[in-house]
N, C-alpha and C. Protein backbone atom coordinates (compact mmCIF):
# COMPACT_ATOMS: atom_id res chain seq x y z
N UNK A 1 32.54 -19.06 -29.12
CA UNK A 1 32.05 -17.69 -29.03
C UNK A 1 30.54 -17.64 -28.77
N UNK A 2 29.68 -18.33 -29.35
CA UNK A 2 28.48 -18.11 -29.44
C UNK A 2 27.47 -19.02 -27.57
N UNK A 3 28.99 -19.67 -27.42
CA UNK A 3 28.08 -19.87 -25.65
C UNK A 3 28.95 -18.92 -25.09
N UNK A 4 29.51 -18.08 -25.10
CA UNK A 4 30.16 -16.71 -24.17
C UNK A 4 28.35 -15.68 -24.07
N UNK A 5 28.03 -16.26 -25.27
CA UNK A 5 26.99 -14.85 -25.84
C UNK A 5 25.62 -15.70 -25.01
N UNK A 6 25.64 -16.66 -25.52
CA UNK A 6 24.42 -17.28 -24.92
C UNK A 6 24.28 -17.09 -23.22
N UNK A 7 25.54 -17.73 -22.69
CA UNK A 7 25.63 -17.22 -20.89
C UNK A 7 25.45 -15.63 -20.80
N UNK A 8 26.39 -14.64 -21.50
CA UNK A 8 25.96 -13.84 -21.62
C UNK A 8 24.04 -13.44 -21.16
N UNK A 9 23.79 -14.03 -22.59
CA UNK A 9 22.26 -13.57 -22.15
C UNK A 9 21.37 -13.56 -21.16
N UNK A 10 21.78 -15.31 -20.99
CA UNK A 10 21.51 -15.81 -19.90
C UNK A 10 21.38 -14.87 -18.84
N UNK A 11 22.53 -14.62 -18.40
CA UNK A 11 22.89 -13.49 -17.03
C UNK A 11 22.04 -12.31 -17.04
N UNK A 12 21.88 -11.96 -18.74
CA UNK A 12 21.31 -10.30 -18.17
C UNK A 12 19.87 -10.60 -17.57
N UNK A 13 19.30 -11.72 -18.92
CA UNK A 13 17.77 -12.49 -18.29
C UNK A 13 17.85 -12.64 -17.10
N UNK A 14 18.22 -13.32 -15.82
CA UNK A 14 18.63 -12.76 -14.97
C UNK A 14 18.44 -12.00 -14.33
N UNK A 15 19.24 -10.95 -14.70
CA UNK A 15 19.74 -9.74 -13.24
C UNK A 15 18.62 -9.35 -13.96
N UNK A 16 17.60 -8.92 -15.20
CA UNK A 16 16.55 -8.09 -15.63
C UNK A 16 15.24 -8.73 -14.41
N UNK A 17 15.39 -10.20 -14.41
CA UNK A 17 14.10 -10.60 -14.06
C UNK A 17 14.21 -10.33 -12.39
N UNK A 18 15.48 -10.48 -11.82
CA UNK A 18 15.78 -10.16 -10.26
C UNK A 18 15.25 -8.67 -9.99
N UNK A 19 15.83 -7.92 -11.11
CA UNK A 19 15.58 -5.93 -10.88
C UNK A 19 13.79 -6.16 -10.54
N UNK A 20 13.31 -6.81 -11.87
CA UNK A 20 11.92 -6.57 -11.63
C UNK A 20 11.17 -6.99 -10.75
N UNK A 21 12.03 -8.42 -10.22
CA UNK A 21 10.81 -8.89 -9.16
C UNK A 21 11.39 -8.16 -7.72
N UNK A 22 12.12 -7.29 -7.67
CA UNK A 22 12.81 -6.40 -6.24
C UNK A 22 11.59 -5.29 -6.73
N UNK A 23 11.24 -4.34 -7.91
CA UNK A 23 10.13 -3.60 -8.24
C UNK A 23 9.03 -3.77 -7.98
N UNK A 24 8.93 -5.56 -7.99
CA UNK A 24 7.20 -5.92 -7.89
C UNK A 24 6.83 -6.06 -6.30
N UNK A 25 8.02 -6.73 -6.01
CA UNK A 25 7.63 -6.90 -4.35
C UNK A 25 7.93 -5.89 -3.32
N UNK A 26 8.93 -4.25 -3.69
CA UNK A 26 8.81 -3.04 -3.07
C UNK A 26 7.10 -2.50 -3.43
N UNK A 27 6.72 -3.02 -4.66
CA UNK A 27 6.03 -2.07 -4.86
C UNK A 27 4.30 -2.65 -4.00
N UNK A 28 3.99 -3.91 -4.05
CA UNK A 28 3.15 -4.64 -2.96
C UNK A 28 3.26 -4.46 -1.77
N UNK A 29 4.68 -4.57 -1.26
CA UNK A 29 4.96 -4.51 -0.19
C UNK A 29 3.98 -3.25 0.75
N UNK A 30 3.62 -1.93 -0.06
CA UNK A 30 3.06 -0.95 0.77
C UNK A 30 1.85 -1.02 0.75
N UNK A 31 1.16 -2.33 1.17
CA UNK A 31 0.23 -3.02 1.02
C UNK A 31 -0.22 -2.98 2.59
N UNK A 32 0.85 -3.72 3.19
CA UNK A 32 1.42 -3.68 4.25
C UNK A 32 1.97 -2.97 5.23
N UNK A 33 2.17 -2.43 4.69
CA UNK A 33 2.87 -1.28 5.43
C UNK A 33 1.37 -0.04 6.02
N UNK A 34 1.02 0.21 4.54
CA UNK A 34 -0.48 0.86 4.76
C UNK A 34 -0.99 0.19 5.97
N UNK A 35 -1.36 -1.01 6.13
CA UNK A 35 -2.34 -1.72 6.93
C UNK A 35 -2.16 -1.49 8.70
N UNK A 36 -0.62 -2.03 8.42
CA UNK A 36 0.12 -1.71 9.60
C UNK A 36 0.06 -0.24 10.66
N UNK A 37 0.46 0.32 9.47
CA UNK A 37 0.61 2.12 9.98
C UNK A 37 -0.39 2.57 10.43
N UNK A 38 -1.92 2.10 9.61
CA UNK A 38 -3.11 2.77 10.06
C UNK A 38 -3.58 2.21 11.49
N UNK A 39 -3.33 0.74 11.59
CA UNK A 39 -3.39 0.25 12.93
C UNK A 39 -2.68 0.76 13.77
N UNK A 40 -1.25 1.32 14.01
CA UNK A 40 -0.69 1.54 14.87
C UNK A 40 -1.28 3.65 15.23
N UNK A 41 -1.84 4.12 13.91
CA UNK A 41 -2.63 5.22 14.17
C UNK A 41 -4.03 5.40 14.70
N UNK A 42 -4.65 4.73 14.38
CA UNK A 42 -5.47 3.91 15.52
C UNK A 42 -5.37 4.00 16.63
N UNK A 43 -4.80 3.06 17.11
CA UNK A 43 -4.20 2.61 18.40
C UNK A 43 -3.60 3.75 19.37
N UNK A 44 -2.77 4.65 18.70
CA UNK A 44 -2.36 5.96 19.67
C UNK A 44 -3.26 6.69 19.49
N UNK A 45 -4.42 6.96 18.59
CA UNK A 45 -5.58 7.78 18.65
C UNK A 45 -6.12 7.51 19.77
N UNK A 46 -6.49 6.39 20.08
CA UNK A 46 -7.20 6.14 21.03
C UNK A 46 -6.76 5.92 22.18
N UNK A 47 -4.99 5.54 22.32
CA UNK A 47 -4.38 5.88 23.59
C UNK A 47 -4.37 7.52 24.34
N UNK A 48 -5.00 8.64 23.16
CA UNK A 48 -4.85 9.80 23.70
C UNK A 48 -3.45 10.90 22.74
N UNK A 49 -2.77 9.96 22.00
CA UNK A 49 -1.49 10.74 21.54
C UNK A 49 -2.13 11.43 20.20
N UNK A 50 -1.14 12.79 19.64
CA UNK A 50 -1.58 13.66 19.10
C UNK A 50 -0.75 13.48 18.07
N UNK A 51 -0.30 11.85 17.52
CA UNK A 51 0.29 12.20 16.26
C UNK A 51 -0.08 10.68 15.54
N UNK A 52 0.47 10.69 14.09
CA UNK A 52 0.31 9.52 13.38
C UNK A 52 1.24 9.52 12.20
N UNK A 53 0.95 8.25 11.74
CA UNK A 53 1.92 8.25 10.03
C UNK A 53 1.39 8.51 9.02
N UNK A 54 1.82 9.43 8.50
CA UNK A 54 1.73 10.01 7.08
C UNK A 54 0.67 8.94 6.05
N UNK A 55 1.64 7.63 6.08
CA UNK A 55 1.35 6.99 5.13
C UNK A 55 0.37 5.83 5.40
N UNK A 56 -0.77 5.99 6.48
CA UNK A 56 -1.37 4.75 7.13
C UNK A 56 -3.04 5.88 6.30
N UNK A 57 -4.39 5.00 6.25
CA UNK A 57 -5.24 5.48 5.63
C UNK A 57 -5.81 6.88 6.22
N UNK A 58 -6.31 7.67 5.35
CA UNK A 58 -7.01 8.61 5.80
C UNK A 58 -8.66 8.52 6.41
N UNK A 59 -9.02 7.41 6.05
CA UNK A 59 -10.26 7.10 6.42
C UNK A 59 -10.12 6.59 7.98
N UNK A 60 -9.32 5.66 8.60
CA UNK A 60 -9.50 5.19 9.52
C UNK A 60 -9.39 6.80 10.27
N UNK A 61 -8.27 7.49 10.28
CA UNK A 61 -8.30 8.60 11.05
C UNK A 61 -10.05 9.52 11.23
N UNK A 62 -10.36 9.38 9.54
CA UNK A 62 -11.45 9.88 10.09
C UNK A 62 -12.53 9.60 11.19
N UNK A 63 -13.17 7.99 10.69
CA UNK A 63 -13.51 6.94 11.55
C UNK A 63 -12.93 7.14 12.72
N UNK A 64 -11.91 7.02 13.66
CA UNK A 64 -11.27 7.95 15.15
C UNK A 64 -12.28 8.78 15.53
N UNK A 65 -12.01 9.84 14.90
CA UNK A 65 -12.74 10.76 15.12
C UNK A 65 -14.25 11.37 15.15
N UNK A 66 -14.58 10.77 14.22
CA UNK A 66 -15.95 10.78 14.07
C UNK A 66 -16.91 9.74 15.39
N UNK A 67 -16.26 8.62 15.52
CA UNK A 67 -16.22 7.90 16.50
C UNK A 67 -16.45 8.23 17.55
N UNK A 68 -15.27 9.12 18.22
CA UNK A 68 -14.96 9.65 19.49
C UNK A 68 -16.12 10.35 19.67
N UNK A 69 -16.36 11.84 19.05
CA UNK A 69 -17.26 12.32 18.91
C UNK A 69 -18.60 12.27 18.64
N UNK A 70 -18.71 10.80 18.67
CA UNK A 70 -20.14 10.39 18.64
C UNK A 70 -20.58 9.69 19.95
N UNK A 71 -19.45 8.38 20.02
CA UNK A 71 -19.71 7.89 20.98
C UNK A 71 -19.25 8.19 22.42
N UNK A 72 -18.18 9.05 22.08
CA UNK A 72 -17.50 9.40 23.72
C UNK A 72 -16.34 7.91 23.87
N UNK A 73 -16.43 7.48 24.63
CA UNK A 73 -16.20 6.29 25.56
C UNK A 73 -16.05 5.26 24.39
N UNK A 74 -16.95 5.02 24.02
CA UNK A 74 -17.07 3.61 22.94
C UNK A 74 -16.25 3.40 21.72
N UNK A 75 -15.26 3.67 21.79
CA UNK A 75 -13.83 3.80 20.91
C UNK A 75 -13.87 2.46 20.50
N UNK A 76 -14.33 1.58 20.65
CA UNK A 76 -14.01 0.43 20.05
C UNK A 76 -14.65 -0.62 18.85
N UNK A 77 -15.76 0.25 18.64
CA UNK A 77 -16.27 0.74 17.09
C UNK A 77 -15.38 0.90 16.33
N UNK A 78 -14.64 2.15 16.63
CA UNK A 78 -13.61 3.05 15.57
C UNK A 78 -12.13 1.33 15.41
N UNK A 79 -11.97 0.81 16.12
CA UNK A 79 -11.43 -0.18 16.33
C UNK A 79 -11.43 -1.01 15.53
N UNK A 80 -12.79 -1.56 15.29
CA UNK A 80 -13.30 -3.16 14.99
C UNK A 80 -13.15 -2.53 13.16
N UNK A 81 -13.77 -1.48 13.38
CA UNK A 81 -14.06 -1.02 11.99
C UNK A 81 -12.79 -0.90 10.80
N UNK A 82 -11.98 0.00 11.98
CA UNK A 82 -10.58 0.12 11.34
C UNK A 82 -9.62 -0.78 11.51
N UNK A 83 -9.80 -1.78 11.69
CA UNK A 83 -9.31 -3.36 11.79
C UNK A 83 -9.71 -3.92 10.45
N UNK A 84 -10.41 -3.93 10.35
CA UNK A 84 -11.27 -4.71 9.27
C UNK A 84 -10.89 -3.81 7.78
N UNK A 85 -10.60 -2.37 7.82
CA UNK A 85 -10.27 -1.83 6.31
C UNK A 85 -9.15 -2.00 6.22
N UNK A 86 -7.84 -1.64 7.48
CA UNK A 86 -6.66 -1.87 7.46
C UNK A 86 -5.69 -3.72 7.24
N UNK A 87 -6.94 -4.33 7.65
CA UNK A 87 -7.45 -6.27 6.57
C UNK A 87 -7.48 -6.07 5.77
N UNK A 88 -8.25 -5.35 4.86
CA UNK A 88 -8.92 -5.97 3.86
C UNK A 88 -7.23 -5.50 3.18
N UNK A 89 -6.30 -4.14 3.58
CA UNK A 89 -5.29 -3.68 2.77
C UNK A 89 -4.49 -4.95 2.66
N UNK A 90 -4.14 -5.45 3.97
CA UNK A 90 -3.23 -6.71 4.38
C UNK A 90 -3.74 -7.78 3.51
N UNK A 91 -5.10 -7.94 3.33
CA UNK A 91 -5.48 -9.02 2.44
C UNK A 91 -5.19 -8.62 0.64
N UNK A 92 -5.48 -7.55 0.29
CA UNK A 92 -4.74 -7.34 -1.09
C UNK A 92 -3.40 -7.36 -1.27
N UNK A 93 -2.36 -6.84 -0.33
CA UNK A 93 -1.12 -7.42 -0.07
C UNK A 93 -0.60 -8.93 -0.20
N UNK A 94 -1.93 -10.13 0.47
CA UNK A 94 -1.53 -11.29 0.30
C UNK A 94 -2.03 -11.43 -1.02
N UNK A 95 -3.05 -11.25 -1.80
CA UNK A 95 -3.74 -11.70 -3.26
C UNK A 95 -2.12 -11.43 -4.27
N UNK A 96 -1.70 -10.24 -3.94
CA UNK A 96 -0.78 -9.61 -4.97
C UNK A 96 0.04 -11.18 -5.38
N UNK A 97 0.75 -12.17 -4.26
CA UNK A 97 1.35 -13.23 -4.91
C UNK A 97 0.67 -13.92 -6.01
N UNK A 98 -0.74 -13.78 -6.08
CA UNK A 98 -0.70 -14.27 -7.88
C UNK A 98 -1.25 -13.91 -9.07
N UNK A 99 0.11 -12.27 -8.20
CA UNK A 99 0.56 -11.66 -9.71
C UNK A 99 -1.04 -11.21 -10.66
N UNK A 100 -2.11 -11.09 -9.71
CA UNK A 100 -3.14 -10.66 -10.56
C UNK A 100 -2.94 -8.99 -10.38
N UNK A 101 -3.08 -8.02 -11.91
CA UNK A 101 -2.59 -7.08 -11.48
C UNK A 101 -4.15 -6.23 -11.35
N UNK A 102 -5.00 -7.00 -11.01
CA UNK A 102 -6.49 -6.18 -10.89
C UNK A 102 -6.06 -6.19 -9.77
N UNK A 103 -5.28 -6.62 -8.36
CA UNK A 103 -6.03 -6.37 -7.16
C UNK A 103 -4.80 -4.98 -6.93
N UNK A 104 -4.03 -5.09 -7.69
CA UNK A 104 -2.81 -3.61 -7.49
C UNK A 104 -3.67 -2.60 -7.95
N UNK A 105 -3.97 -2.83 -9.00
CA UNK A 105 -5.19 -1.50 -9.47
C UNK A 105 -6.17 -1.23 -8.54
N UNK A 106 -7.03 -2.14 -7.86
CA UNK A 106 -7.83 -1.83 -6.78
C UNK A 106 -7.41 -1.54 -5.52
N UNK A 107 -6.18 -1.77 -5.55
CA UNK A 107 -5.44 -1.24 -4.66
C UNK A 107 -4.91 0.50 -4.57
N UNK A 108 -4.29 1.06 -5.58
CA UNK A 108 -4.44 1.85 -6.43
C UNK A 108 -5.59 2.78 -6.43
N UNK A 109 -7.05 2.53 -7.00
CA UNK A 109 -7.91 3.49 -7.11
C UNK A 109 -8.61 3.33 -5.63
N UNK A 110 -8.64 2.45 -4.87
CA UNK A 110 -8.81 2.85 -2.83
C UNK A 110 -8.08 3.54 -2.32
N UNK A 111 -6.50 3.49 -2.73
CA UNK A 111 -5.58 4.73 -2.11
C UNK A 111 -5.60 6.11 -2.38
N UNK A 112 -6.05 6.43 -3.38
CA UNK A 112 -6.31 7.36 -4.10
C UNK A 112 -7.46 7.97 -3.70
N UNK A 113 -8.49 7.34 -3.74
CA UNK A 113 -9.82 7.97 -3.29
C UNK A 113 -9.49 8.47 -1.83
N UNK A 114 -8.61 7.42 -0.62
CA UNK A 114 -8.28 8.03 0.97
C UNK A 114 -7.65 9.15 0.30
N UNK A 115 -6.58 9.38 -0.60
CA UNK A 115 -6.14 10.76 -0.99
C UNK A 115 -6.56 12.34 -0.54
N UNK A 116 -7.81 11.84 -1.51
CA UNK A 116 -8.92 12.69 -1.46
C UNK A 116 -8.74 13.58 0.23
N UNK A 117 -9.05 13.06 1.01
CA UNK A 117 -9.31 13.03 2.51
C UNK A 117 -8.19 14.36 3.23
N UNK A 118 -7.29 13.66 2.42
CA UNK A 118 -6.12 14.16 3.12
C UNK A 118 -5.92 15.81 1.77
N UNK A 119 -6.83 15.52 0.76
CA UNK A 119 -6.58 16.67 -0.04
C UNK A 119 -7.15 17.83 0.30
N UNK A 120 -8.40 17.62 0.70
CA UNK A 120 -9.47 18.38 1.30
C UNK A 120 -9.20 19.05 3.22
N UNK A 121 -7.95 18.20 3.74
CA UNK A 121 -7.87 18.86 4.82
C UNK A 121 -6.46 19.43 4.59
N UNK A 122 -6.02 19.73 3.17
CA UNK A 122 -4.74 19.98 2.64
C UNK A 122 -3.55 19.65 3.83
N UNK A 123 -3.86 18.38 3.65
CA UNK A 123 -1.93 17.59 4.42
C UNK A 123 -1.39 16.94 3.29
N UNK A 124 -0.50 18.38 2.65
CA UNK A 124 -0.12 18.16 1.72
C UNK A 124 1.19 17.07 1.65
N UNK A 125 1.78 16.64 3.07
CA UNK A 125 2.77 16.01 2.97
C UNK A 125 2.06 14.49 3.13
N UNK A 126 1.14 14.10 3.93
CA UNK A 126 0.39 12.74 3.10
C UNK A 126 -0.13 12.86 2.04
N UNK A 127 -0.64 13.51 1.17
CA UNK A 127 -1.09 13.34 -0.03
C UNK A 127 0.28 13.12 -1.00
N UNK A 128 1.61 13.61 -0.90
CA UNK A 128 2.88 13.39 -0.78
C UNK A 128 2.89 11.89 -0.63
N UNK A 129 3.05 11.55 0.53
CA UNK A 129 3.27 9.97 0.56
C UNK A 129 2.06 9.17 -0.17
N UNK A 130 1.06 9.43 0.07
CA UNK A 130 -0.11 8.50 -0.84
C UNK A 130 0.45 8.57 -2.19
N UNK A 131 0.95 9.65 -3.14
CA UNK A 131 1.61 9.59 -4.46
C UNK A 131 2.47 8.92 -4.16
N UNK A 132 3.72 8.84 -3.59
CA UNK A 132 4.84 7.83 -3.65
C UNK A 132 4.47 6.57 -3.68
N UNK A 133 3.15 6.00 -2.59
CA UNK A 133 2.63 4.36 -2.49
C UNK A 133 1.98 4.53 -3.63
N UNK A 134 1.16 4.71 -4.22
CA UNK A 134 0.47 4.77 -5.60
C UNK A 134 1.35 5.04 -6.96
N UNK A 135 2.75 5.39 -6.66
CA UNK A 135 3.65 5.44 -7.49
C UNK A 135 4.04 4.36 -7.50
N UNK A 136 4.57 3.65 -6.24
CA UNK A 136 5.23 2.51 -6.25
C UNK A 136 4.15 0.94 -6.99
N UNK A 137 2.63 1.49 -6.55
CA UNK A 137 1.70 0.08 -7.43
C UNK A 137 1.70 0.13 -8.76
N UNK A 138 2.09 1.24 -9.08
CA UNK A 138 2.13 1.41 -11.18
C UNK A 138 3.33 0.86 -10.92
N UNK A 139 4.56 0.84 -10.61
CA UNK A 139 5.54 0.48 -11.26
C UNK A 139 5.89 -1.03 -10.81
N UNK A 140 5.26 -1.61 -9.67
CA UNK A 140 4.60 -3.31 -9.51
C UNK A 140 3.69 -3.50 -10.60
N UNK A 141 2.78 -2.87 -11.17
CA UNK A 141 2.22 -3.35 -12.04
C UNK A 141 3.07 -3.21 -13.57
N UNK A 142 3.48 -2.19 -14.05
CA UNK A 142 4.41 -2.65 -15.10
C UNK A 142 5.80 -3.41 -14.85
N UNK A 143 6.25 -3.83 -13.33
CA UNK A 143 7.14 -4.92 -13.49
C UNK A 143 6.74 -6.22 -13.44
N UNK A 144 5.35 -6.34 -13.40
CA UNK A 144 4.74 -7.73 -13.04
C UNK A 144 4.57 -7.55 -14.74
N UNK A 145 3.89 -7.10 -15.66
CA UNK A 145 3.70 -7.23 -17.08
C UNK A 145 5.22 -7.78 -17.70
N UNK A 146 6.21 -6.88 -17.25
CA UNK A 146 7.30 -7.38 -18.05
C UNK A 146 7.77 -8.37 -17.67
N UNK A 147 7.68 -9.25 -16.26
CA UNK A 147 8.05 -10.12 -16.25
C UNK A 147 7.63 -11.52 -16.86
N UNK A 148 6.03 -11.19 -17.00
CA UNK A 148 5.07 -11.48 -17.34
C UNK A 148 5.91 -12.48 -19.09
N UNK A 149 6.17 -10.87 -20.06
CA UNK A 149 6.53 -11.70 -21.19
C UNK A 149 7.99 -11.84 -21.40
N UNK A 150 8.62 -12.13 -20.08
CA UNK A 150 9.56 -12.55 -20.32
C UNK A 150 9.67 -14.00 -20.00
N UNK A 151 8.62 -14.49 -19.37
CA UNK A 151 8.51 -16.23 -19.32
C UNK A 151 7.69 -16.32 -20.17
């Protein structure tokens, strides 16, 4: 009886530590995704198209624009620049594998602050998605803790 209970446990330890690490790595994952999206908003900014993703930064859009309107022609400022913030996202995305949960938090209070951006030109449906990605790094960060004391 008492190894029915032990496998038992075994298993739930387990499927608990699988649930959490599917939590930790959805929840990094929009690390990536951020980085991605803002590049590909970018990129049709400056091809001329009149739309973008919700969930890519609010700053680079600004940077676009501010850009355009400064330099005219020389779009490739707005480029280099927004290359390099939509990195640095991709690069906290790669740090997240070790599980340090300062760079989710700094991840976290940078998304939040682009928030801002999008609060002030009330697009209320990205400020919408920025809560869902900033939802999803709290709950990577309390599945990285619990997994934490479960080894």
């Amino acid at each position: 009886m008492q190894v029915d209970q032990i496998e038992d446990e075994i298993k739930q330890k387990l499927q608990t530590k699988m649930e959490l690490e599917g939590q930790f790595k959805n929840g990094v994952s929009w690390f990536y995704w951020i980085a991605g999206l803002s590049i590909i908003n970018t990129v049709t900014y400056l091809m001329g198209m009149d739309w973008s993703f919700i969930a890519g930064l609010g700053v680079t859009q600004m940077i676009d624009v501010f850009t355009e309107s400064l330099y005219g022609s020389i779009r490739v400022i707005a480029l280099f620049i927004n290359f390099l913030l939509a990195g640095f996202f991709a690069f906290l995305g790669y740090l997240t594998r070790k599980r340090r949960n300062w760079v989710i938090i700094l991840g976290v209070v940078l998304y939040s602050l682009d928030t801002i951006i999008f609060i002030f030109f009330q697009d209320w449906i990205s400020v919408a998605f920025h809560g869902l990605a900033i939802y999803s790094f709290i709950k990577a960060i309390l599945a990285n803790n619990k997994l934490k004391m479960l080894t």
